[in-house]
N, C-alpha and C. Protein backbone atom coordinates (compact mmCIF):
# COMPACT_ATOMS: atom_id res chain seq x y z
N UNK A 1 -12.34 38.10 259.91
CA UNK A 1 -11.69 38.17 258.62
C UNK A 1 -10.70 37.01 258.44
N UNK A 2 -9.78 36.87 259.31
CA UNK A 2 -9.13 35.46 259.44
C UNK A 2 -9.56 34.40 259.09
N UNK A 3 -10.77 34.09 259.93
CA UNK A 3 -11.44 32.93 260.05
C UNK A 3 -12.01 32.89 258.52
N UNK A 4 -12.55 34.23 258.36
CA UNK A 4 -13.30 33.70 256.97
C UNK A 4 -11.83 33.26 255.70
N UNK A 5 -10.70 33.90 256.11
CA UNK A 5 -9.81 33.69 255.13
C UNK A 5 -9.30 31.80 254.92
N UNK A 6 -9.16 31.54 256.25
CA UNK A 6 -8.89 30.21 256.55
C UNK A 6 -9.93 29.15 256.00
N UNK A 7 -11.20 29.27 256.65
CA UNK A 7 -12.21 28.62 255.98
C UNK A 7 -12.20 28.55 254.17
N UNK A 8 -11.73 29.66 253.93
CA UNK A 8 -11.89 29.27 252.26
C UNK A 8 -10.80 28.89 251.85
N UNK A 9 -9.48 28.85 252.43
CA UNK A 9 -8.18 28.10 252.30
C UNK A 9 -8.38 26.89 252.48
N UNK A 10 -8.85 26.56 253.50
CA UNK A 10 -9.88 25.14 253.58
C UNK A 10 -10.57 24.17 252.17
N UNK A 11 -11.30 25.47 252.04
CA UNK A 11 -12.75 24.42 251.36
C UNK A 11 -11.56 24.43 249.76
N UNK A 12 -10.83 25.47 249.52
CA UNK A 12 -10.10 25.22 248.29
C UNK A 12 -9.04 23.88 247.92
N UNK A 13 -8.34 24.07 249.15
CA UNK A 13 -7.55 22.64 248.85
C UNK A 13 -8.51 21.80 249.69
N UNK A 14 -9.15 21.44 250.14
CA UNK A 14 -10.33 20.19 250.44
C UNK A 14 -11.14 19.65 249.43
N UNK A 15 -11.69 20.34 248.93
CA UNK A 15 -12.49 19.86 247.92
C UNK A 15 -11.80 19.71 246.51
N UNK A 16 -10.54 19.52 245.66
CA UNK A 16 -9.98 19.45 244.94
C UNK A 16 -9.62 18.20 245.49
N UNK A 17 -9.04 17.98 246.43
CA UNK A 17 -8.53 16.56 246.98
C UNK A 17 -9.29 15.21 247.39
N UNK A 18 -10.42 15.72 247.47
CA UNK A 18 -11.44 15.23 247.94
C UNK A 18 -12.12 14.53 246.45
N UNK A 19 -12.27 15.27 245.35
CA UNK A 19 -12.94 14.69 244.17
C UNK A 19 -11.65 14.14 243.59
N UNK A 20 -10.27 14.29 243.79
CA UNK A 20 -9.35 13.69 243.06
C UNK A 20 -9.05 12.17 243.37
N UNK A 21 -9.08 12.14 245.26
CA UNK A 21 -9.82 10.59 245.91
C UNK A 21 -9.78 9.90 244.89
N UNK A 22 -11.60 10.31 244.45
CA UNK A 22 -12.16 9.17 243.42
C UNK A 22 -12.05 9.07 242.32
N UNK A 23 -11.10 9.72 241.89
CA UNK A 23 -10.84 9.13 240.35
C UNK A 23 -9.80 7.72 240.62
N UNK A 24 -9.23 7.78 241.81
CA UNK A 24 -8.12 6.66 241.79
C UNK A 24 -9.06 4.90 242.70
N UNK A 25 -10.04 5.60 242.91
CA UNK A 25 -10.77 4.60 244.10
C UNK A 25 -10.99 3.72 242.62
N UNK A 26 -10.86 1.97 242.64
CA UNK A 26 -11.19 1.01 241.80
C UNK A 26 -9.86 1.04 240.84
N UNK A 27 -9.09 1.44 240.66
CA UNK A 27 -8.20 1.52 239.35
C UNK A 27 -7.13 0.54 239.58
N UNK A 28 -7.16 -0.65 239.09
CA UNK A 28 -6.64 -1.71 239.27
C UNK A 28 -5.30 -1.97 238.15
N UNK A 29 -4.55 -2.34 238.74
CA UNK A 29 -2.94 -2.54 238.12
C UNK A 29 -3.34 -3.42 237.12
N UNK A 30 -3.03 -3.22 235.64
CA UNK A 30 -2.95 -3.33 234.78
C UNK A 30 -1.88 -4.79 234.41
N UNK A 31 -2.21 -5.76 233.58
CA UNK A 31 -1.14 -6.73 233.72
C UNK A 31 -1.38 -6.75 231.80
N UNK A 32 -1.69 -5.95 231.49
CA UNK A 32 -1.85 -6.30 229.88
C UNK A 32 -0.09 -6.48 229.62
N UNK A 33 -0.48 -7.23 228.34
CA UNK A 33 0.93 -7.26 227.17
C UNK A 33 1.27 -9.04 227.06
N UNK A 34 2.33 -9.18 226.51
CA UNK A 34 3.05 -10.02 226.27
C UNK A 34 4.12 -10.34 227.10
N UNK A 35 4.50 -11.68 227.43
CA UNK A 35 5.35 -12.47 228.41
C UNK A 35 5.66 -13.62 227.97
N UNK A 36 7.27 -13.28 228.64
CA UNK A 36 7.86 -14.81 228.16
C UNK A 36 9.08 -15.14 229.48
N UNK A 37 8.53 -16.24 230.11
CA UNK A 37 8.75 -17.13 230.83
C UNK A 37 10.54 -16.74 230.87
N UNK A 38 10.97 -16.48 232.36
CA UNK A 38 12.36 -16.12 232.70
C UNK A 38 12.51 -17.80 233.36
N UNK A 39 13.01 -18.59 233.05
CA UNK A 39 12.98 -19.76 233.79
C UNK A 39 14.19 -19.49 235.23
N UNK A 40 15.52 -18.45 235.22
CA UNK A 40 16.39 -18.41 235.51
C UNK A 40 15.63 -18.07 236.88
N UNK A 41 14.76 -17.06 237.10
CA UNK A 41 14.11 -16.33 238.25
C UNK A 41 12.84 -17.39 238.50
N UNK A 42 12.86 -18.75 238.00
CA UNK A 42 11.50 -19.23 237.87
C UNK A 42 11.67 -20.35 239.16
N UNK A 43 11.09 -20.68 239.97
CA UNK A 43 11.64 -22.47 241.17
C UNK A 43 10.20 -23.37 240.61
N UNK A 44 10.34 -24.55 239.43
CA UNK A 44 9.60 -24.98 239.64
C UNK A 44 9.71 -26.39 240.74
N UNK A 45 10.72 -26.22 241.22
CA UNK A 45 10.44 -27.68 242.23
C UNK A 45 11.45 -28.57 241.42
N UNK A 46 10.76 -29.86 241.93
CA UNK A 46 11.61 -31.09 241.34
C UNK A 46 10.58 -31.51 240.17
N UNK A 47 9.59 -30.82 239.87
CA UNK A 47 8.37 -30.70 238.30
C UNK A 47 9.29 -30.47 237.40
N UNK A 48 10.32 -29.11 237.09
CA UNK A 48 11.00 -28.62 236.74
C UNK A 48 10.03 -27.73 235.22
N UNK A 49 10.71 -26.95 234.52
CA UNK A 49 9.80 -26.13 233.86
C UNK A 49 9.67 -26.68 232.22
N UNK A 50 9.37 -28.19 232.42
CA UNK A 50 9.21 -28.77 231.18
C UNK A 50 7.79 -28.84 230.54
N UNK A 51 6.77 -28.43 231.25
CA UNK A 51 5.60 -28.50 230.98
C UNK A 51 5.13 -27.41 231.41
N UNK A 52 6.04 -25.76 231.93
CA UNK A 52 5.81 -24.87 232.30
C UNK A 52 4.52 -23.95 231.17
N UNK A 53 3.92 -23.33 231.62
CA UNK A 53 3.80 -22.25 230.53
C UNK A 53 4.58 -21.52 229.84
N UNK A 54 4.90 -20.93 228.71
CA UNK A 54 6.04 -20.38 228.32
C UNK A 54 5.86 -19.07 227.95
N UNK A 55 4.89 -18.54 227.50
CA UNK A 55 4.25 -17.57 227.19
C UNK A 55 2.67 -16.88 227.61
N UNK A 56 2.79 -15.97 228.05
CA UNK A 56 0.93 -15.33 228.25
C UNK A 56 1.03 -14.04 227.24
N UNK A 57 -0.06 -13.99 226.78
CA UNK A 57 -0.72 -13.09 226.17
C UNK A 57 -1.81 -12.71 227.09
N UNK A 58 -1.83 -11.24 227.63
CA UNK A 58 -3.01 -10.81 228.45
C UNK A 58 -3.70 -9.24 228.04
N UNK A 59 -4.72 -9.21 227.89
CA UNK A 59 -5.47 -8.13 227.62
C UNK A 59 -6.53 -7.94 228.96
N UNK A 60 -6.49 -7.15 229.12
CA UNK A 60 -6.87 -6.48 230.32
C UNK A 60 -8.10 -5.35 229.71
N UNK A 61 -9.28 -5.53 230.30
CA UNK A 61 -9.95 -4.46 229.97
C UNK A 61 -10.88 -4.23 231.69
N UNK A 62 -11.75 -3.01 231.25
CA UNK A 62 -12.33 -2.37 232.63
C UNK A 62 -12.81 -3.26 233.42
N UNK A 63 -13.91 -4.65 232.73
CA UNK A 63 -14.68 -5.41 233.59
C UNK A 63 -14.05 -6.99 233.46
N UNK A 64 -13.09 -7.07 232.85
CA UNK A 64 -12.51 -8.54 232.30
C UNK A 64 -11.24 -9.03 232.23
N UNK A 65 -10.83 -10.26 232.02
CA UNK A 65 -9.09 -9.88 231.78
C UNK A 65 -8.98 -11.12 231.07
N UNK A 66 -8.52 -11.17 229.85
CA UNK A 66 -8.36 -12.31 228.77
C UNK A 66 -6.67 -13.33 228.63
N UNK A 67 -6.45 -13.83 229.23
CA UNK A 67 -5.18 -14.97 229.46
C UNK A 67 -5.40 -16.18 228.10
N UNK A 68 -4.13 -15.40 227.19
CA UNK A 68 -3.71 -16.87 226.21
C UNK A 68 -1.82 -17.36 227.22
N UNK A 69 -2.74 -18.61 227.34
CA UNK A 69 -1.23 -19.51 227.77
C UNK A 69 -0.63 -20.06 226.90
N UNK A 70 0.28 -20.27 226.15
CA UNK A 70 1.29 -20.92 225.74
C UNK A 70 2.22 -22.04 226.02
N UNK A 71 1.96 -23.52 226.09
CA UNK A 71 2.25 -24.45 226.84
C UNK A 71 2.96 -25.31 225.97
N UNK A 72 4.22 -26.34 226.31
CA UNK A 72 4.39 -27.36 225.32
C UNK A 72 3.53 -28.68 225.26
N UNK A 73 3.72 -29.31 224.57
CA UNK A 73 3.28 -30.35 224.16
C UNK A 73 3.31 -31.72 225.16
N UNK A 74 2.65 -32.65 225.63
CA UNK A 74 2.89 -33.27 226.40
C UNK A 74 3.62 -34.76 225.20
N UNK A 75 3.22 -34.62 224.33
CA UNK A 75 4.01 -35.41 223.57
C UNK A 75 5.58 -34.71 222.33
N UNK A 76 5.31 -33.47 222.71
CA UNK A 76 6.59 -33.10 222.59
C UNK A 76 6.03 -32.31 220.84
N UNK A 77 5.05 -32.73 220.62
CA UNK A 77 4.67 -31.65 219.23
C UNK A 77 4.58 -30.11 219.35
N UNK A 78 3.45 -30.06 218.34
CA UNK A 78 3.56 -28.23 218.51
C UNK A 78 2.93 -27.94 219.90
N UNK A 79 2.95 -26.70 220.04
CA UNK A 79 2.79 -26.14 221.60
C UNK A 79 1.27 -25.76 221.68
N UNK A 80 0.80 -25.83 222.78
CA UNK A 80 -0.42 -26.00 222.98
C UNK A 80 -0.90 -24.79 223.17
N UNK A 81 -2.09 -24.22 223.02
CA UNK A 81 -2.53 -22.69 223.24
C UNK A 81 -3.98 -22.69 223.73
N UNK A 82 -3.94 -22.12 225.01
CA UNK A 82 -5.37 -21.88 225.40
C UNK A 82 -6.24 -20.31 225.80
N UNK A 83 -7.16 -20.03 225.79
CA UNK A 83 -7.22 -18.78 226.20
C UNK A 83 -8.61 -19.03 227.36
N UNK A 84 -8.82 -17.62 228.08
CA UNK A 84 -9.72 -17.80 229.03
C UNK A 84 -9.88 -16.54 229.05
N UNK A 85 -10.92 -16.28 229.16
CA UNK A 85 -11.53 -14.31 230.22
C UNK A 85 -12.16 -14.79 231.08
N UNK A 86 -11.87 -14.21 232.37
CA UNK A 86 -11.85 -13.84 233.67
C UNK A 86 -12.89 -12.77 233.75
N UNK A 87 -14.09 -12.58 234.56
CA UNK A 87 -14.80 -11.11 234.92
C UNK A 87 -14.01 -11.00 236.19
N UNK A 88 -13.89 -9.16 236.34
CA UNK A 88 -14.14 -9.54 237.83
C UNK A 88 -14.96 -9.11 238.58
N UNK A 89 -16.43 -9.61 238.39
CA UNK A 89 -17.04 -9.91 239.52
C UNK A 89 -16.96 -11.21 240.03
N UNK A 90 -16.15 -11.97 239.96
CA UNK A 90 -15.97 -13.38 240.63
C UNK A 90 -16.61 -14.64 239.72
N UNK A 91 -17.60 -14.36 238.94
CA UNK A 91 -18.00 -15.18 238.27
C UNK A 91 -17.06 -16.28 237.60
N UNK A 92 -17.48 -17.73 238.08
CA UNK A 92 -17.08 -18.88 237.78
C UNK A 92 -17.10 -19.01 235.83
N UNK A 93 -15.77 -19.44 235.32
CA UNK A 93 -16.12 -19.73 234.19
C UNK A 93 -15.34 -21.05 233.81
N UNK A 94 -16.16 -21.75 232.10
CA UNK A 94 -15.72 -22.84 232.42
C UNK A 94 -14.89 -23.41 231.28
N UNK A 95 -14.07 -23.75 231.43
CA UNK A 95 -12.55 -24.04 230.16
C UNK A 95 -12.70 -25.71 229.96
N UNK A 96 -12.01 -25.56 228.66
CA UNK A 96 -11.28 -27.23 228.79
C UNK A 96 -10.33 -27.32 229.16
N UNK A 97 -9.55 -28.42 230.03
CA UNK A 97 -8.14 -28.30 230.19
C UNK A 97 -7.92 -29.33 229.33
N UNK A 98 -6.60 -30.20 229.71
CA UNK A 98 -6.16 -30.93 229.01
C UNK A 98 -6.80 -32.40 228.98
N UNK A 99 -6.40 -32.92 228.09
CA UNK A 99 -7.10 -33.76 227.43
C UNK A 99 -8.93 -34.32 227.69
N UNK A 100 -9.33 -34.72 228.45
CA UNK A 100 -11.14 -34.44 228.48
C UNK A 100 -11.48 -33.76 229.35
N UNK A 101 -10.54 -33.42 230.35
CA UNK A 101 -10.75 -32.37 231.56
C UNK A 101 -11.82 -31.40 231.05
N UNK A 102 -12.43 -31.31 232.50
CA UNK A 102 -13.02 -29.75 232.00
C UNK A 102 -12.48 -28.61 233.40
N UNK A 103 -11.74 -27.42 233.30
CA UNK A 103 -11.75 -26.59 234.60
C UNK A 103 -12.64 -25.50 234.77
N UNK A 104 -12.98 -25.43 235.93
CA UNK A 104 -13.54 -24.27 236.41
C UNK A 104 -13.15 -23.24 237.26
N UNK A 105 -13.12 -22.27 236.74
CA UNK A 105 -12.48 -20.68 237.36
C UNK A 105 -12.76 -19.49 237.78
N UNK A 106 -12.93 -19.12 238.38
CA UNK A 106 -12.98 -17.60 238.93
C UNK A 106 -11.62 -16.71 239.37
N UNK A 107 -11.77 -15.65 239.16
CA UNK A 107 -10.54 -14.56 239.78
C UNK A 107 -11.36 -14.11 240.51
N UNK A 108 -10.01 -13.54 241.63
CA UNK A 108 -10.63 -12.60 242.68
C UNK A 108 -9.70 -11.41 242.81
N UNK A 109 -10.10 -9.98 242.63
CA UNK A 109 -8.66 -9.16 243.29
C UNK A 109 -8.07 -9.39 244.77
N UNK A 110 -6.85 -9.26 244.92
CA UNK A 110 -6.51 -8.48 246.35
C UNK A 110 -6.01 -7.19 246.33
N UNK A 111 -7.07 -6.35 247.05
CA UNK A 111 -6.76 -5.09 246.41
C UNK A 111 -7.19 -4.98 245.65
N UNK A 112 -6.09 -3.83 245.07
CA UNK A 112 -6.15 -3.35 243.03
C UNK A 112 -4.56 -3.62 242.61
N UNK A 113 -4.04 -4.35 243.35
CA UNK A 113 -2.66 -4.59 243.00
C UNK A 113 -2.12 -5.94 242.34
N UNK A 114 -2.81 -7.08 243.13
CA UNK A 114 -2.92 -8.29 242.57
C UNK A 114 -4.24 -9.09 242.62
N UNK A 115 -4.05 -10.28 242.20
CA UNK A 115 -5.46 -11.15 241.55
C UNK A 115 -5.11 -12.73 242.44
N UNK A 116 -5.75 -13.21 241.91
CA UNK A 116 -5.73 -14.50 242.56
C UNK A 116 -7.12 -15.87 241.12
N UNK A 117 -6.68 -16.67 240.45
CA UNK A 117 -7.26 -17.42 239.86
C UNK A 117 -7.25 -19.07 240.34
N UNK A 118 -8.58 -19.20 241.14
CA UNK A 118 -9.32 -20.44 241.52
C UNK A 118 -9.63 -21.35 240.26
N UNK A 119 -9.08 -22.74 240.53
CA UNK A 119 -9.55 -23.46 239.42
C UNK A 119 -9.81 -25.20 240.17
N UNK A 120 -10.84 -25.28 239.39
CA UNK A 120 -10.84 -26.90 239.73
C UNK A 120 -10.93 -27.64 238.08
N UNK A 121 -10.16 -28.82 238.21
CA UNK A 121 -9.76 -29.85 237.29
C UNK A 121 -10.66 -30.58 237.35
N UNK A 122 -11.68 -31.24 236.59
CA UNK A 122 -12.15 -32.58 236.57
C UNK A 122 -12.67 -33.62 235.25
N UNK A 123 -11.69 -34.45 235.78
CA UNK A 123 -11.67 -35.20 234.32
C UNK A 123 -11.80 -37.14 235.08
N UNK A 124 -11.85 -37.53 233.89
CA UNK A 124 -12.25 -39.35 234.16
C UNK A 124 -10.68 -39.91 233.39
N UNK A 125 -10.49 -40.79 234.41
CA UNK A 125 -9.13 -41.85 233.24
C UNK A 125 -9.51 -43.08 234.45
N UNK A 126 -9.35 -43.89 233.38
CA UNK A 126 -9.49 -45.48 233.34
C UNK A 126 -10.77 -45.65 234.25
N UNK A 127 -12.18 -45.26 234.30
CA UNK A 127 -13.71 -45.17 234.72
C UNK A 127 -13.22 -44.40 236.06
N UNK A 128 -12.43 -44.02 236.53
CA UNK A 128 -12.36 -43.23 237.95
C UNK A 128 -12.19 -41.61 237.76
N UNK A 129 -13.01 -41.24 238.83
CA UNK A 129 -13.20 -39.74 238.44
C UNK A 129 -11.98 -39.23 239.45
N UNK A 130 -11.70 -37.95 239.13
CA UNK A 130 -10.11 -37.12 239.76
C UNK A 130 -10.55 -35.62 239.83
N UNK A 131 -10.02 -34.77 240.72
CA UNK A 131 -10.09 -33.52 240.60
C UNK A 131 -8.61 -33.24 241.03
N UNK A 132 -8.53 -31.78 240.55
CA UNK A 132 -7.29 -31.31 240.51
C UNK A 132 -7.78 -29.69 241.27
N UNK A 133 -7.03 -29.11 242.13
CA UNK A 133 -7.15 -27.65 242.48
C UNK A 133 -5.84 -26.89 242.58
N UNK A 134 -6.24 -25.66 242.41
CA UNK A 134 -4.87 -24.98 242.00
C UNK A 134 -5.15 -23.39 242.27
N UNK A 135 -4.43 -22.66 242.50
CA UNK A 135 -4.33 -21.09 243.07
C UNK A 135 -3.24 -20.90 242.68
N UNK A 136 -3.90 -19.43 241.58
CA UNK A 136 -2.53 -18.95 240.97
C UNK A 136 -2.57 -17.35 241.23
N UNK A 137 -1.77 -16.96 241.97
CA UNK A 137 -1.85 -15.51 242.86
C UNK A 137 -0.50 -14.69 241.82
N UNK A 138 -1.03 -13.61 241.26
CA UNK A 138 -0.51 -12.96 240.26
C UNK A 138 0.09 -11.28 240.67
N UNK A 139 1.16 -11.37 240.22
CA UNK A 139 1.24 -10.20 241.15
C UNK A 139 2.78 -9.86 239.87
N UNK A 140 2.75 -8.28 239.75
CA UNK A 140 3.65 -7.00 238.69
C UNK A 140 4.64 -6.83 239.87
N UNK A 141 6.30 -6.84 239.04
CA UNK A 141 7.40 -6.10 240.47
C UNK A 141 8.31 -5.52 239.35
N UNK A 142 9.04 -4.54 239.44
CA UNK A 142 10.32 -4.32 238.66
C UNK A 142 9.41 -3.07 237.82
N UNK A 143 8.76 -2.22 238.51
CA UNK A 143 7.70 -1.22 237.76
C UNK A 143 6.92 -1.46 236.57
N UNK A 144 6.65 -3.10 236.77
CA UNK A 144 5.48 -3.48 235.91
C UNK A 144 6.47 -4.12 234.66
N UNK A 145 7.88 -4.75 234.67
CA UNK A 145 8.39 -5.29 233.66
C UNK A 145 8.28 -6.57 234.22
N UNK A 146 8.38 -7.36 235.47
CA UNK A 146 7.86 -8.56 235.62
C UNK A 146 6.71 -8.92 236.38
N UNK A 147 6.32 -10.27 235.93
CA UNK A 147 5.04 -10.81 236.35
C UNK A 147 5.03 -11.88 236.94
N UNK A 148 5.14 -12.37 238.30
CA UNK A 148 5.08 -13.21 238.98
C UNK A 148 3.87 -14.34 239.51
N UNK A 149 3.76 -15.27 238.90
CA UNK A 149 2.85 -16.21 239.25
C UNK A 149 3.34 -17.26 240.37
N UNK A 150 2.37 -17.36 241.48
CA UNK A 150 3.01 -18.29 242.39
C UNK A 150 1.62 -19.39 242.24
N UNK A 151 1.84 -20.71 242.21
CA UNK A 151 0.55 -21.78 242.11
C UNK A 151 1.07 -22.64 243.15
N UNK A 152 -0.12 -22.57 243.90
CA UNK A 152 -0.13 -24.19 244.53
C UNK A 152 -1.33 -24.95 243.98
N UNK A 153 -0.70 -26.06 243.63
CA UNK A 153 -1.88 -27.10 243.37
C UNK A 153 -2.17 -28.51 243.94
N UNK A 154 -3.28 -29.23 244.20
CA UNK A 154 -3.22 -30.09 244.66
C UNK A 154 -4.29 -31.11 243.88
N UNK A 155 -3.30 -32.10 244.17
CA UNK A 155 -3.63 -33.15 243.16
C UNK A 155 -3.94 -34.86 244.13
N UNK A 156 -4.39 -35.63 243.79
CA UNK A 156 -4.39 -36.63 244.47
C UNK A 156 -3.02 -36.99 244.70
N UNK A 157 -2.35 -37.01 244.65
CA UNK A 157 -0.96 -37.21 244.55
C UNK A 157 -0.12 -35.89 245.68
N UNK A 158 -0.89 -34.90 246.13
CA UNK A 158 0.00 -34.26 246.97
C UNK A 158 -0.41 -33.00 246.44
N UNK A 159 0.43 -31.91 247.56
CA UNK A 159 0.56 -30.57 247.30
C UNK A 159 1.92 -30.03 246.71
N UNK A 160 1.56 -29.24 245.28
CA UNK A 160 2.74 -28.96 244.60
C UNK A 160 2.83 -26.92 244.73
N UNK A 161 3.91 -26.45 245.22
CA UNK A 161 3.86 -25.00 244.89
C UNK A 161 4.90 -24.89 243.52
N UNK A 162 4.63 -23.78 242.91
CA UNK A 162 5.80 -22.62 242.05
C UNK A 162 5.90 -21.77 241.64
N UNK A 163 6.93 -21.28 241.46
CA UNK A 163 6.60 -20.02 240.75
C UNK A 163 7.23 -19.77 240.13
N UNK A 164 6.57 -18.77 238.90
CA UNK A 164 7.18 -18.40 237.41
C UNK A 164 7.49 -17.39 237.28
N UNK A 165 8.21 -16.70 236.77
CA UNK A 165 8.86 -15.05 236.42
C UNK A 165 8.65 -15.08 234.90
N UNK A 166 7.57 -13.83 235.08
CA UNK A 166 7.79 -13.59 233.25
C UNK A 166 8.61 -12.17 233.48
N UNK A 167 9.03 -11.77 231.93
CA UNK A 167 9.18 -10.71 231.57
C UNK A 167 8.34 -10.01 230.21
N UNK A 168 8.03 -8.77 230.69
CA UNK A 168 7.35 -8.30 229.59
C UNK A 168 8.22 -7.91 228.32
N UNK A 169 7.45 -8.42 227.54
CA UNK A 169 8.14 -8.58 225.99
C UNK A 169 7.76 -6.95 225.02
């Protein structure tokens, strides 16, 4: 009688816990909304945050994640705006960057907590070809009110790190 009492004390809280598991298995931290660049919490180096991004716009959906950047002007006009979606199954996609550049990108999760966006630069100035690479590892702190981007990039010219603090708007 015991045993049978125990066994079904068992299978009751076991199997409730057991299908509740998987509702959480895949459910990846959410980075949707609007952001605007904390420069105060931001180290860009001796770059400094004059050509920073200033703003993201991100929409986040089940299989994708859509990034508008907000950038200034390299000649100091209106501000520049780009957008990109990300899958994540890893799939490479392919942007313009700045001026004839073209980049190529993929995200990857770590986890379901943060991401990571691979990019390569390649563009022509004065008949010589250049590539540019860069890793931008993305990661929510402050219960999802800031958004931390850390990039290293490397350029013919050297290896540059930084990182940006947004706050959600």
């Amino acid at each position: 009688m015991i045993t049978s009492f125990v066994k079904r004390s068992i299978a009751l809280i076991a199997v409730p816990a057991i299908l509740l598991s998987f509702t959480f298995i895949g459910a990846k931290t959410n980075f949707s909304g609007d952001w605007k660049l904390n420069e105060g919490k931001s180290d860009f180096g001796q770059r400094g945050a004059r050509f920073a991004t200033k703003e993201l716009k991100v929409d986040q959906k089940d299989d994708a994640i859509t990034i508008t950047r907000t950038t200034p002007s390299f000649q100091g006009g209106e501000d520049m705006t780009n957008t990109e979606t990300y899958t994540f199954d890893g799939k490479e996609v392919e942007g313009k960057g700045f001026g004839n550049s073209v980049r190529k990108s993929s995200l990857k999760w770590s986890g379901d907590e943060s991401f990571t966006i691979s990019s390569t630069t390649s563009m022509e100035r004065n008949g010589e070809s250049m590539e540019f690479h860069s890793s931008e590892s993305w990661s929510l702190g402050d219960g999802g009110k800031t958004l931390t981007v850390n990039t290293t990039s490397t350029t013919p010219r050297g290896e540059n790190t930084t990182k940006a603090v947004y706050d959600k708007q």
